[in-house]
Protein backbone atom coordinates (compact mmCIF):
# COMPACT_ATOMS: atom_id res chain seq x y z
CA UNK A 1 138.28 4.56 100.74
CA UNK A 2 135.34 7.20 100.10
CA UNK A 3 134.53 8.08 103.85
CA UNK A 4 131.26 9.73 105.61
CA UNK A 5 130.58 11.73 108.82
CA UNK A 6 128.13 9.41 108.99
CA UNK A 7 128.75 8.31 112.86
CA UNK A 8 129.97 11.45 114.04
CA UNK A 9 126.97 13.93 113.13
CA UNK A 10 124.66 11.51 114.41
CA UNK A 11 127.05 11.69 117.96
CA UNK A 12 126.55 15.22 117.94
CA UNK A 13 123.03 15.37 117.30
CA UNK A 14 122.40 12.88 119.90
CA UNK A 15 124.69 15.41 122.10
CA UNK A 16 122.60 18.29 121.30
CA UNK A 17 119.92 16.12 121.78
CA UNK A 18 120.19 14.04 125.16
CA UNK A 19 122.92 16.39 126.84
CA UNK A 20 125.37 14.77 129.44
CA UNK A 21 123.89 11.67 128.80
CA UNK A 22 125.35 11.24 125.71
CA UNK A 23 128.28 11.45 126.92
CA UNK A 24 128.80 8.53 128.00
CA UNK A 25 127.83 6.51 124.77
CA UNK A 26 130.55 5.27 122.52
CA UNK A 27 130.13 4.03 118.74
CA UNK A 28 131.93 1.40 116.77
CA UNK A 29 131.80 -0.92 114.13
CA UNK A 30 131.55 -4.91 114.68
CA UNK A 31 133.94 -5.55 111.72
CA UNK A 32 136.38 -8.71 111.62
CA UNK A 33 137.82 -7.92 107.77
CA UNK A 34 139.90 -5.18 109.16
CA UNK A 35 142.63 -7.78 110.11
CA UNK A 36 143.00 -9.02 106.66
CA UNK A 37 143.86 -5.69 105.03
CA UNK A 38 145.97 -2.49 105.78
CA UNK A 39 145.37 -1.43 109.26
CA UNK A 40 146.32 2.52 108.61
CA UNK A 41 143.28 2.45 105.75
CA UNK A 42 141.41 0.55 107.99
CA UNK A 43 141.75 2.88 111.26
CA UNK A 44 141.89 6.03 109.22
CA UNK A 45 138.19 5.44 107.78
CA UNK A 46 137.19 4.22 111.51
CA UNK A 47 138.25 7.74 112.42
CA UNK A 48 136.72 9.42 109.61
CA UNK A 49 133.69 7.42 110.41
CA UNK A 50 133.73 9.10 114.21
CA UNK A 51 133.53 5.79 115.29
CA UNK A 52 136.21 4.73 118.22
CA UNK A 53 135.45 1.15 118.59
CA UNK A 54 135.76 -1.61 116.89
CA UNK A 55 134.65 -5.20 117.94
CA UNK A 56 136.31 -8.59 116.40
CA UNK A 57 135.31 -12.18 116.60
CA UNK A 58 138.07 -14.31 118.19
CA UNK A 59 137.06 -17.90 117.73
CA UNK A 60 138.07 -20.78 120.15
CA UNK A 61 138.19 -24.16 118.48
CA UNK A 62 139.35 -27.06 120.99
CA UNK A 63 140.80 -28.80 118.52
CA UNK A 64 143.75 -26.43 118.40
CA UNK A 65 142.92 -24.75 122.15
CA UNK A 66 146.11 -22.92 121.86
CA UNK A 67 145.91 -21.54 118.61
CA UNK A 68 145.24 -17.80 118.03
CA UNK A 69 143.43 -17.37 114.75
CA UNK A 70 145.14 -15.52 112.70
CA UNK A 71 147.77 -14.13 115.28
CA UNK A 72 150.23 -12.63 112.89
CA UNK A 73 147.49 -10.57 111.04
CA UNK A 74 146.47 -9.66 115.06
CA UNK A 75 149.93 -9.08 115.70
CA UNK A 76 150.48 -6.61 112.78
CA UNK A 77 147.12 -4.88 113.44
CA UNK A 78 146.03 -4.59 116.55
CA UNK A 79 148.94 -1.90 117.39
CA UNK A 80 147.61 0.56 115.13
CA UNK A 81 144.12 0.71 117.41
CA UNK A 82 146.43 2.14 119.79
CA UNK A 83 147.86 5.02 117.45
CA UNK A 84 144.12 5.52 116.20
CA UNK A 85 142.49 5.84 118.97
CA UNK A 86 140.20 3.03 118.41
CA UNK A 87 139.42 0.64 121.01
CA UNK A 88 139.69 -3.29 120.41
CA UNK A 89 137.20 -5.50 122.01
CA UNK A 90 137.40 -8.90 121.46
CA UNK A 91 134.76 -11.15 121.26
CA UNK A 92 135.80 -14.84 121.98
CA UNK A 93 132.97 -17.57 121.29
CA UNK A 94 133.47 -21.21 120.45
CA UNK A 95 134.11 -22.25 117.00
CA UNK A 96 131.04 -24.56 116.77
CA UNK A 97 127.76 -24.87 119.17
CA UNK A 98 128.48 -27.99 120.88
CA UNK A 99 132.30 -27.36 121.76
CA UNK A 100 131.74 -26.04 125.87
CA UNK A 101 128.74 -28.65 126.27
CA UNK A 102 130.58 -31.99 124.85
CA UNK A 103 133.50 -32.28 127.49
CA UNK A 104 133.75 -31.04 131.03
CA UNK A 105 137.42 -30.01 130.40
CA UNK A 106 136.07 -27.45 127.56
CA UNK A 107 135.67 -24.66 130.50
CA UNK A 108 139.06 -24.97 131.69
CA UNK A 109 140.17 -25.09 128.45
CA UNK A 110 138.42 -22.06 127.16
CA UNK A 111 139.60 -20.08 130.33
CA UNK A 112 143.01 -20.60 129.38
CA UNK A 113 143.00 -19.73 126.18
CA UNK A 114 141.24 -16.11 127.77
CA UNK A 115 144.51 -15.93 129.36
CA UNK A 116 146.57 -16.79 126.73
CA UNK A 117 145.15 -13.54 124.65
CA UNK A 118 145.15 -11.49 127.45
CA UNK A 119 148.80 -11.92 128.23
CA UNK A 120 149.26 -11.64 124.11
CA UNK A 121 147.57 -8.24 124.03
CA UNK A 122 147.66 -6.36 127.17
CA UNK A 123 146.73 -3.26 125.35
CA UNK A 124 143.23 -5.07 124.72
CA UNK A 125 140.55 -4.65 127.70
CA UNK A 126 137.78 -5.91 126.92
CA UNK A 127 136.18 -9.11 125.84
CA UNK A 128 132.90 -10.18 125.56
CA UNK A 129 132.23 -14.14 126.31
CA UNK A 130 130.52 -15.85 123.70
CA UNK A 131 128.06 -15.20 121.22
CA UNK A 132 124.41 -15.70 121.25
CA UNK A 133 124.16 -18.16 123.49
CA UNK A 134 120.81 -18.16 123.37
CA UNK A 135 120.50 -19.41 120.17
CA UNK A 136 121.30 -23.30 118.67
CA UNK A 137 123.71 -22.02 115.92
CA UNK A 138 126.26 -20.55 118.08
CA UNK A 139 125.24 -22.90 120.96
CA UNK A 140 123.50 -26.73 121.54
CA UNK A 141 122.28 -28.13 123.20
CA UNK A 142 119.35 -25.52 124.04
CA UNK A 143 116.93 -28.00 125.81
CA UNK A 144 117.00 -31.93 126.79
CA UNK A 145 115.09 -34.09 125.53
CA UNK A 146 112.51 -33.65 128.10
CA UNK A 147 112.28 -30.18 126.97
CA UNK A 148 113.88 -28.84 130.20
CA UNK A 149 116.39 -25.46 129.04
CA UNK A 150 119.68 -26.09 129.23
CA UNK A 151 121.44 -23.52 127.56
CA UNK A 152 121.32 -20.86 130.41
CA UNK A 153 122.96 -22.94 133.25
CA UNK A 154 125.66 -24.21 130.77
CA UNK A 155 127.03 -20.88 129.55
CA UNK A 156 126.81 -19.85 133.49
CA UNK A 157 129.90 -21.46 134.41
CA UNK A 158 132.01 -21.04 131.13
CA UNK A 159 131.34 -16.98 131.60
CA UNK A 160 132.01 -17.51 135.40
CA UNK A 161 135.09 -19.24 134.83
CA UNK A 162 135.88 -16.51 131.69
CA UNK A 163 135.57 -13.58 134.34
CA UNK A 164 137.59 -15.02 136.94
CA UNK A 165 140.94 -16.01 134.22
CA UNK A 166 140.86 -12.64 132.99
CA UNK A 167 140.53 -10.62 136.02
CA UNK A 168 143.36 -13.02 136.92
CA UNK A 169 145.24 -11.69 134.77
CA UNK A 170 144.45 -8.01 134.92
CA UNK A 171 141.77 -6.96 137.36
CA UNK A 172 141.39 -3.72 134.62
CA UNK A 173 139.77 -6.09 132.07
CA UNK A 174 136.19 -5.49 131.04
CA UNK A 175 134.21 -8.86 130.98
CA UNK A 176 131.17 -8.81 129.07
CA UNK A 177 128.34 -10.91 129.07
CA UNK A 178 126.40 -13.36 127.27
CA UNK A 179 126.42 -11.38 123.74
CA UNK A 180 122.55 -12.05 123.99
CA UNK A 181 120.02 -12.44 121.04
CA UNK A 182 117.12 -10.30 120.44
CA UNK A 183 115.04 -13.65 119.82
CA UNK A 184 114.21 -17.41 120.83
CA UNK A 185 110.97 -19.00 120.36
CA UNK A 186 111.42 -21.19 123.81
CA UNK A 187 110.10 -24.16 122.09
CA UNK A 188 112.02 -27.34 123.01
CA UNK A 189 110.44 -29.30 120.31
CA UNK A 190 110.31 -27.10 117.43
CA UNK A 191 110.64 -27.81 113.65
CA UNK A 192 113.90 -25.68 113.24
CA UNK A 193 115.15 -22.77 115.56
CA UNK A 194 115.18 -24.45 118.96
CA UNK A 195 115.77 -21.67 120.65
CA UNK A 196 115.75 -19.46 124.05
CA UNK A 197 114.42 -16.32 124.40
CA UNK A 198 116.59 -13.37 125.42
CA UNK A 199 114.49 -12.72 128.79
CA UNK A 200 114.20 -16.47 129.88
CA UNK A 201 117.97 -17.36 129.32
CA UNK A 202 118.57 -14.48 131.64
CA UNK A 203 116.66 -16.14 134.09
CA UNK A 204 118.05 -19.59 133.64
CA UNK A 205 121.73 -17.50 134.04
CA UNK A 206 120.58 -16.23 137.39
CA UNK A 207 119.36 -19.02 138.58
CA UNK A 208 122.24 -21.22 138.13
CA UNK A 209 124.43 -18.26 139.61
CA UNK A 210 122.53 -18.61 142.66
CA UNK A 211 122.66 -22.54 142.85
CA UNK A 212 126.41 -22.61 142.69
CA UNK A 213 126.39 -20.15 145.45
CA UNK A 214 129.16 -17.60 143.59
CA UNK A 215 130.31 -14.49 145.94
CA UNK A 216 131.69 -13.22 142.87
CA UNK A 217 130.20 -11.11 139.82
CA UNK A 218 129.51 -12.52 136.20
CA UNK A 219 130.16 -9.70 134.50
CA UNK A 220 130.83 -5.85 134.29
CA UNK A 221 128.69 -5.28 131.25
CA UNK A 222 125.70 -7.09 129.38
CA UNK A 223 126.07 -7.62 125.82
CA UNK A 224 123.75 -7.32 123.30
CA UNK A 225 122.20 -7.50 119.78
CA UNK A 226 119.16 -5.62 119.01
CA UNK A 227 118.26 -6.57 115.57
CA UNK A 228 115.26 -6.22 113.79
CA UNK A 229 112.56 -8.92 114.03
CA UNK A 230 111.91 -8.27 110.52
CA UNK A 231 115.01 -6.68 108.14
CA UNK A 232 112.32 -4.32 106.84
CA UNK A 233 110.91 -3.40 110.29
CA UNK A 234 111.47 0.50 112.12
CA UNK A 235 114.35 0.39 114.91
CA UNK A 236 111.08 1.40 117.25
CA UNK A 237 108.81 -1.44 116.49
CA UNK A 238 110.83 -4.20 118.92
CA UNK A 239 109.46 -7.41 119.68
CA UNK A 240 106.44 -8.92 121.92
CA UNK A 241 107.88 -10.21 125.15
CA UNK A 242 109.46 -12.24 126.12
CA UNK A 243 112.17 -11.19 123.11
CA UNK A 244 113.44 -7.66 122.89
CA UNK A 245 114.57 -5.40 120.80
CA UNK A 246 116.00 -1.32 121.00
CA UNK A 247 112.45 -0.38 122.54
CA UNK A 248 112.34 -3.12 124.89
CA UNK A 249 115.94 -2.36 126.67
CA UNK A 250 113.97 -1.71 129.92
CA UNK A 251 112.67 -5.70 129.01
CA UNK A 252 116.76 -6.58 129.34
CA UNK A 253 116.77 -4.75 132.86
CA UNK A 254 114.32 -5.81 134.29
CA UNK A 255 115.19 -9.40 133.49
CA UNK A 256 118.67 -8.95 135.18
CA UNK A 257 117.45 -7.52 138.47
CA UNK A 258 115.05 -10.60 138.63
CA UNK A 259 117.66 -12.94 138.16
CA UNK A 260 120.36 -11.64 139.83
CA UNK A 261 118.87 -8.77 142.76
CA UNK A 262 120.32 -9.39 146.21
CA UNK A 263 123.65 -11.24 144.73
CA UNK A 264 127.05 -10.53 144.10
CA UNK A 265 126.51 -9.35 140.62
CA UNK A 266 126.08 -5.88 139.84
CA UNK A 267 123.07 -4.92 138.40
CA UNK A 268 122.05 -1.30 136.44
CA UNK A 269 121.41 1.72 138.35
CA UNK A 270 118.00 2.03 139.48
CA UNK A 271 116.53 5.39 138.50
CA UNK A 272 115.88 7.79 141.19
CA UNK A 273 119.40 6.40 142.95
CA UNK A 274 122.65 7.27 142.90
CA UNK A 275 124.29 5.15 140.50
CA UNK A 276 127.06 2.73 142.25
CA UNK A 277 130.40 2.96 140.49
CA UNK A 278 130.34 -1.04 139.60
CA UNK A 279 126.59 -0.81 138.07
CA UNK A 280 126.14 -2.67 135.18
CA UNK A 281 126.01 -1.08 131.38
CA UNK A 282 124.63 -2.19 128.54
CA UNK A 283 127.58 -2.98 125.36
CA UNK A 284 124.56 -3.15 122.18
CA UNK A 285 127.76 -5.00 120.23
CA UNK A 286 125.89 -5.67 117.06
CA UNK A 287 122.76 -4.56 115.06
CA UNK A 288 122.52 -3.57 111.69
CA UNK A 289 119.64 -3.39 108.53
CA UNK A 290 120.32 -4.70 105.31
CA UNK A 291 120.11 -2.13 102.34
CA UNK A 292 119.34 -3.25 98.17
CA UNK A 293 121.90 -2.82 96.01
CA UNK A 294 122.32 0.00 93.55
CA UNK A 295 122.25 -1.75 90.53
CA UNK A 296 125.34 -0.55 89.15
CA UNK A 297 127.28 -2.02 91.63
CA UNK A 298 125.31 -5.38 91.28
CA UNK A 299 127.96 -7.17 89.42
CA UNK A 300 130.61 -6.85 92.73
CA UNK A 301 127.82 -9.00 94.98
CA UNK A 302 127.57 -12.40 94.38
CA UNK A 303 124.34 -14.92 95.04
CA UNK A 304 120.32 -14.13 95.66
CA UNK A 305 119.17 -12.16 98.28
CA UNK A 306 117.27 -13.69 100.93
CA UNK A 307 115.13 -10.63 102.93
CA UNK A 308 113.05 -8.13 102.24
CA UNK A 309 115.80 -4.83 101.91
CA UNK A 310 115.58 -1.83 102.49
CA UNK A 311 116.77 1.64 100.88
CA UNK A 312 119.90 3.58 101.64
CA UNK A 313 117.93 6.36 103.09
CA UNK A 314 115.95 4.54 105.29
CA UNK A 315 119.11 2.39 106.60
CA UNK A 316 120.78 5.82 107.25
CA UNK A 317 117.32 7.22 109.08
CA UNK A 318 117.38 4.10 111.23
CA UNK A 319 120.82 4.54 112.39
CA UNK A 320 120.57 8.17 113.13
CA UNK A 321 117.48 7.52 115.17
CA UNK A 322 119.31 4.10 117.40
CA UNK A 323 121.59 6.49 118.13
CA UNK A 324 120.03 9.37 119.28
CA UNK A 325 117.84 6.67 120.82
CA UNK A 326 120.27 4.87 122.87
CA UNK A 327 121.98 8.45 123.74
CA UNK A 328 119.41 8.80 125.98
CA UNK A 329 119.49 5.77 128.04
CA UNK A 330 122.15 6.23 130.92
CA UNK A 331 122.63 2.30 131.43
CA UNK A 332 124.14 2.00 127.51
CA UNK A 333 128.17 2.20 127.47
CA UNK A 334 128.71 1.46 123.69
CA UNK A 335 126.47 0.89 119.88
CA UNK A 336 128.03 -0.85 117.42
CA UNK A 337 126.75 -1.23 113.56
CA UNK A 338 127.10 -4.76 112.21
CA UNK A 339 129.92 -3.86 109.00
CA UNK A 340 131.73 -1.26 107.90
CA UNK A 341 131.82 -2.94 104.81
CA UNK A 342 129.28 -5.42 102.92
CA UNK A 343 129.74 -8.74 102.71
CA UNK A 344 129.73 -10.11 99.19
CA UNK A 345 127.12 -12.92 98.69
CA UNK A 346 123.85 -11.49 98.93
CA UNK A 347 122.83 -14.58 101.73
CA UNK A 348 125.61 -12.65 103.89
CA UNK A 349 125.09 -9.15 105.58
CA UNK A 350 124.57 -5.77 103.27
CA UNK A 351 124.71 -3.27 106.17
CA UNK A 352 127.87 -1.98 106.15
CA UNK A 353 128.17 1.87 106.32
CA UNK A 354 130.49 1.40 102.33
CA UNK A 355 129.39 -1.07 100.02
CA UNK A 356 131.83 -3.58 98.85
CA UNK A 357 133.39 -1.28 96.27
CA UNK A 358 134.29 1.00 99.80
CA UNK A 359 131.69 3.97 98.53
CA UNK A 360 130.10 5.61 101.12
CA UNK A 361 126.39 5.09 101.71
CA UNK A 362 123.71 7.84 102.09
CA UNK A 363 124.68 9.50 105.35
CA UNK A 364 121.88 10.24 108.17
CA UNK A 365 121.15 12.30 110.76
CA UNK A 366 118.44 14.36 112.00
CA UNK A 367 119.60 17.47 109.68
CA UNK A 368 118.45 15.42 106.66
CA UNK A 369 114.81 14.27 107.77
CA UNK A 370 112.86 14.35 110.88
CA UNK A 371 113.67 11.82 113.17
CA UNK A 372 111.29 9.09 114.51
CA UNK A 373 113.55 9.20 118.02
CA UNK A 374 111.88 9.84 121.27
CA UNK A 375 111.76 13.65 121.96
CA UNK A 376 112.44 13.32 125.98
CA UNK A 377 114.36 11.31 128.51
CA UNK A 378 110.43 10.12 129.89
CA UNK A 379 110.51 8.10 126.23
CA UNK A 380 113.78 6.63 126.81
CA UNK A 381 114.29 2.77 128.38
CA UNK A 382 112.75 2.51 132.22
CA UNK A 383 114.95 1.52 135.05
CA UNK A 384 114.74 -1.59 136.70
CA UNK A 385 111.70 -2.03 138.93
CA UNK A 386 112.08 -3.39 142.12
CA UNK A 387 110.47 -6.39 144.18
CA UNK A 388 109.47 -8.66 141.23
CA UNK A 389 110.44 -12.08 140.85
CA UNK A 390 110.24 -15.56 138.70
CA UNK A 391 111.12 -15.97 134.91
CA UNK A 392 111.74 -12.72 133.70
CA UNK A 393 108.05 -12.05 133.83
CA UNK A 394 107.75 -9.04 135.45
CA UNK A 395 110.30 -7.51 132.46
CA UNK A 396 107.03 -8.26 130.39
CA UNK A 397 104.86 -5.67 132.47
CA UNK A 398 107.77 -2.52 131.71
CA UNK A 399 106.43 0.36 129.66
CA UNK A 400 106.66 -0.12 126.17
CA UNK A 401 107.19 2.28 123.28
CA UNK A 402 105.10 2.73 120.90
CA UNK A 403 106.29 2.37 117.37
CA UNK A 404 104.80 2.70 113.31
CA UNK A 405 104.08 -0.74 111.86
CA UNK A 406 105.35 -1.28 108.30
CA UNK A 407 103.35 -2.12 105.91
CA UNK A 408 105.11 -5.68 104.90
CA UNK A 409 107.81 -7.56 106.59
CA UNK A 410 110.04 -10.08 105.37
CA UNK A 411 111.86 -12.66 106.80
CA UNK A 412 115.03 -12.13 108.93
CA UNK A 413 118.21 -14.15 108.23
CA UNK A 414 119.63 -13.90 111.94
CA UNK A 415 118.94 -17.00 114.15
């Protein structure tokens, strides 16, 4: 494979940038393909790529609720993280959106299989539980009929449940939470897309916490995916409340000390406070932009593309200014870029730091152009606020960035 820097200057511009805060930020790839081919390549371009993460999808299907997918390709691969230096997080969802809500045994069930992998791969230590929740293609139902939510106190107990069979196991393990979506329109009786908004489900988490009066945490960090609202839209430009996107991290925050303030669940440090040594981080497990396609290499894809792209240069801009972005912000542990590679049909994902013939992409970094990142830690995501309660709503009055508006948008393919 052709390799880039591409990860690892825009570390050490962040580090030049932000100081000790950095730090504490790690970078990965969400990449699943890794299992299917030779782990030493695989690793060795991870390492190249300065990234030290990298996130798979494990997925549950209750059908077989003792099956590992793919365990011997696991089996084969996952020891070479170890020799890399690359950390393994697993991310285990249900196969298909109704599986947790269509028995009651589909908890237990799920918990058990947690265990199962843990005991498998003791070398692995963290796992985030499930996958967009929030949204009706990784999980239904979202609302009754009536149009009250239900998606919020459903996934409650299944990660409740998730973080007590793993710390069973090893009280070590990282349990992260919810995996949540950048979107939901909150609109029981829409045309397509019935959805909930990331801000809203956090509230609907919190408040069935409460109700089933829990004197244990959740989770140790909050997952999530800030994608674009539009493919074509500036890493800065975020979303209108009550959604959120990189801008709006302070949105996330403040959502989670309404839910869950004066419980057992750990919440981010407040600023101005000493941070407790349990506070919550943020794990930003996925984002990504799509690029076009250099049209030599437009014979390898397959299909018609379905947003509005945009150029290798910009892609790398974007990514060098999310990470010095989220360098800044104390409360994030980890960034992860959707692909290392592309995916072949052009409805898939084209973000991957290689294209599919494993050439490397422009590489960024603030060396190259000026950045459009915030130039001081006052720019950066606010800490919680205090004494606020009901819905999420007071995450809507947090200071937002400001952010250039692109001329056109297109239309996203994530839910």
């Amino acid at each position: 494979m052709k390799k880039t820097l591409f990860v690892a200057c825009c570390a050490c511009a962040a580090l030049a940038f932000c100081g000790r805060a950095a730090a504490n930020v790690t970078f990965g790839i969400t990449e699943d393909t890794g299992v299917l081919g030779d782990p030493t390549m695989f690793y060795s371009t991870l390492n190249d790529l300065g990234a030290t993460e990298n996130r798979i999808a494990i997925n549950w299907d209750p059908a077989q609720p003792t099956t590992i997918p793919n365990q011997p390709g696991l089996d084969y691969w996952l020891p070479q993280a170890t020799i890399h230096a690359v950390r393994v997080l697993f991310a285990v969802a249900p196969a298909h959106p109704g599986d947790i809500t269509s028995s009651p045994a589909r908890i237990t069930q799920f918990a058990a299989f947690l265990q199962q992998l843990a005991r498998t791969y003791p070398f692995v230590k963290d796992y985030v539980i499930g996958n967009e929740p929030n949204q009706p293609r990784f999980w239904q139902p979202q609302f009754s009929s009536t149009g009250a939510n239900l998606s919020g106190s459903a996934y409650e107990p299944l990660l409740a449940a998730s973080y007590d069979a793993l710390k069973g196991v090893d009280p070590s393990i990282n349990v992260i939470g919810v995996g949540l979506s950048p979107r939901g329109n909150d609109n029981p009786f829409a045309k397509d897309n019935v959805s909930t908004s990331p801000v809203r489900f956090l509230h609907d988490v919190g408040a069935a916490y409460r109700a089933s009066k829990r004197t244990k945490p959740l989770m140790d960090e909050l997952g999530f995916h800030p994608y674009p609202n539009q493919n074509n839209d500036p890493p800065l430009k975020g979303y209108p409340w009550p959604k959120a996107g990189i801008p709006n991290l302070d949105r996330i925050k403040q959502a989670v000390w309404d839910a869950f303030n004066g419980t057992a669940q750990p919440l981010f440090a407040e600023r101005g406070k000493a941070a407790p040594a349990n506070a919550l981080k943020l794990d930003l497990d996925e984002t990504g932009w799509q690029v076009a396609i250099p049209a030599v290499l437009q014979n390898l894809y397959t299909g018609k593309e379905n947003v509005v792209t945009i150029d290798e240069g910009t892609q790398a801009q974007y990514y060098s200014d999310i990470v010095r972005f989220v360098s800044c912000d104390p409360d994030v542990r980890s960034l992860s870029f959707f692909h290392l590679v592309d995916e072949q049909p052009l409805d898939r994902w084209q973000s991957g730091l290689l294209r599919l013939d494993d050439s490397k992409r422009r590489p960024g970094g603030p060396t190259r152009r000026r950045s459009t990142a915030p130039r001081s830690r006052s720019a950066t995501s606010a800490a919680p606020r205090v004494g606020t309660t009901g819905s999420g709503a007071s995450a809507r009055r947090c200071r937002r960035m400001r952010a250039t508006r692109p001329a056109s948008s297109g239309s996203g393919r994530r839910s």
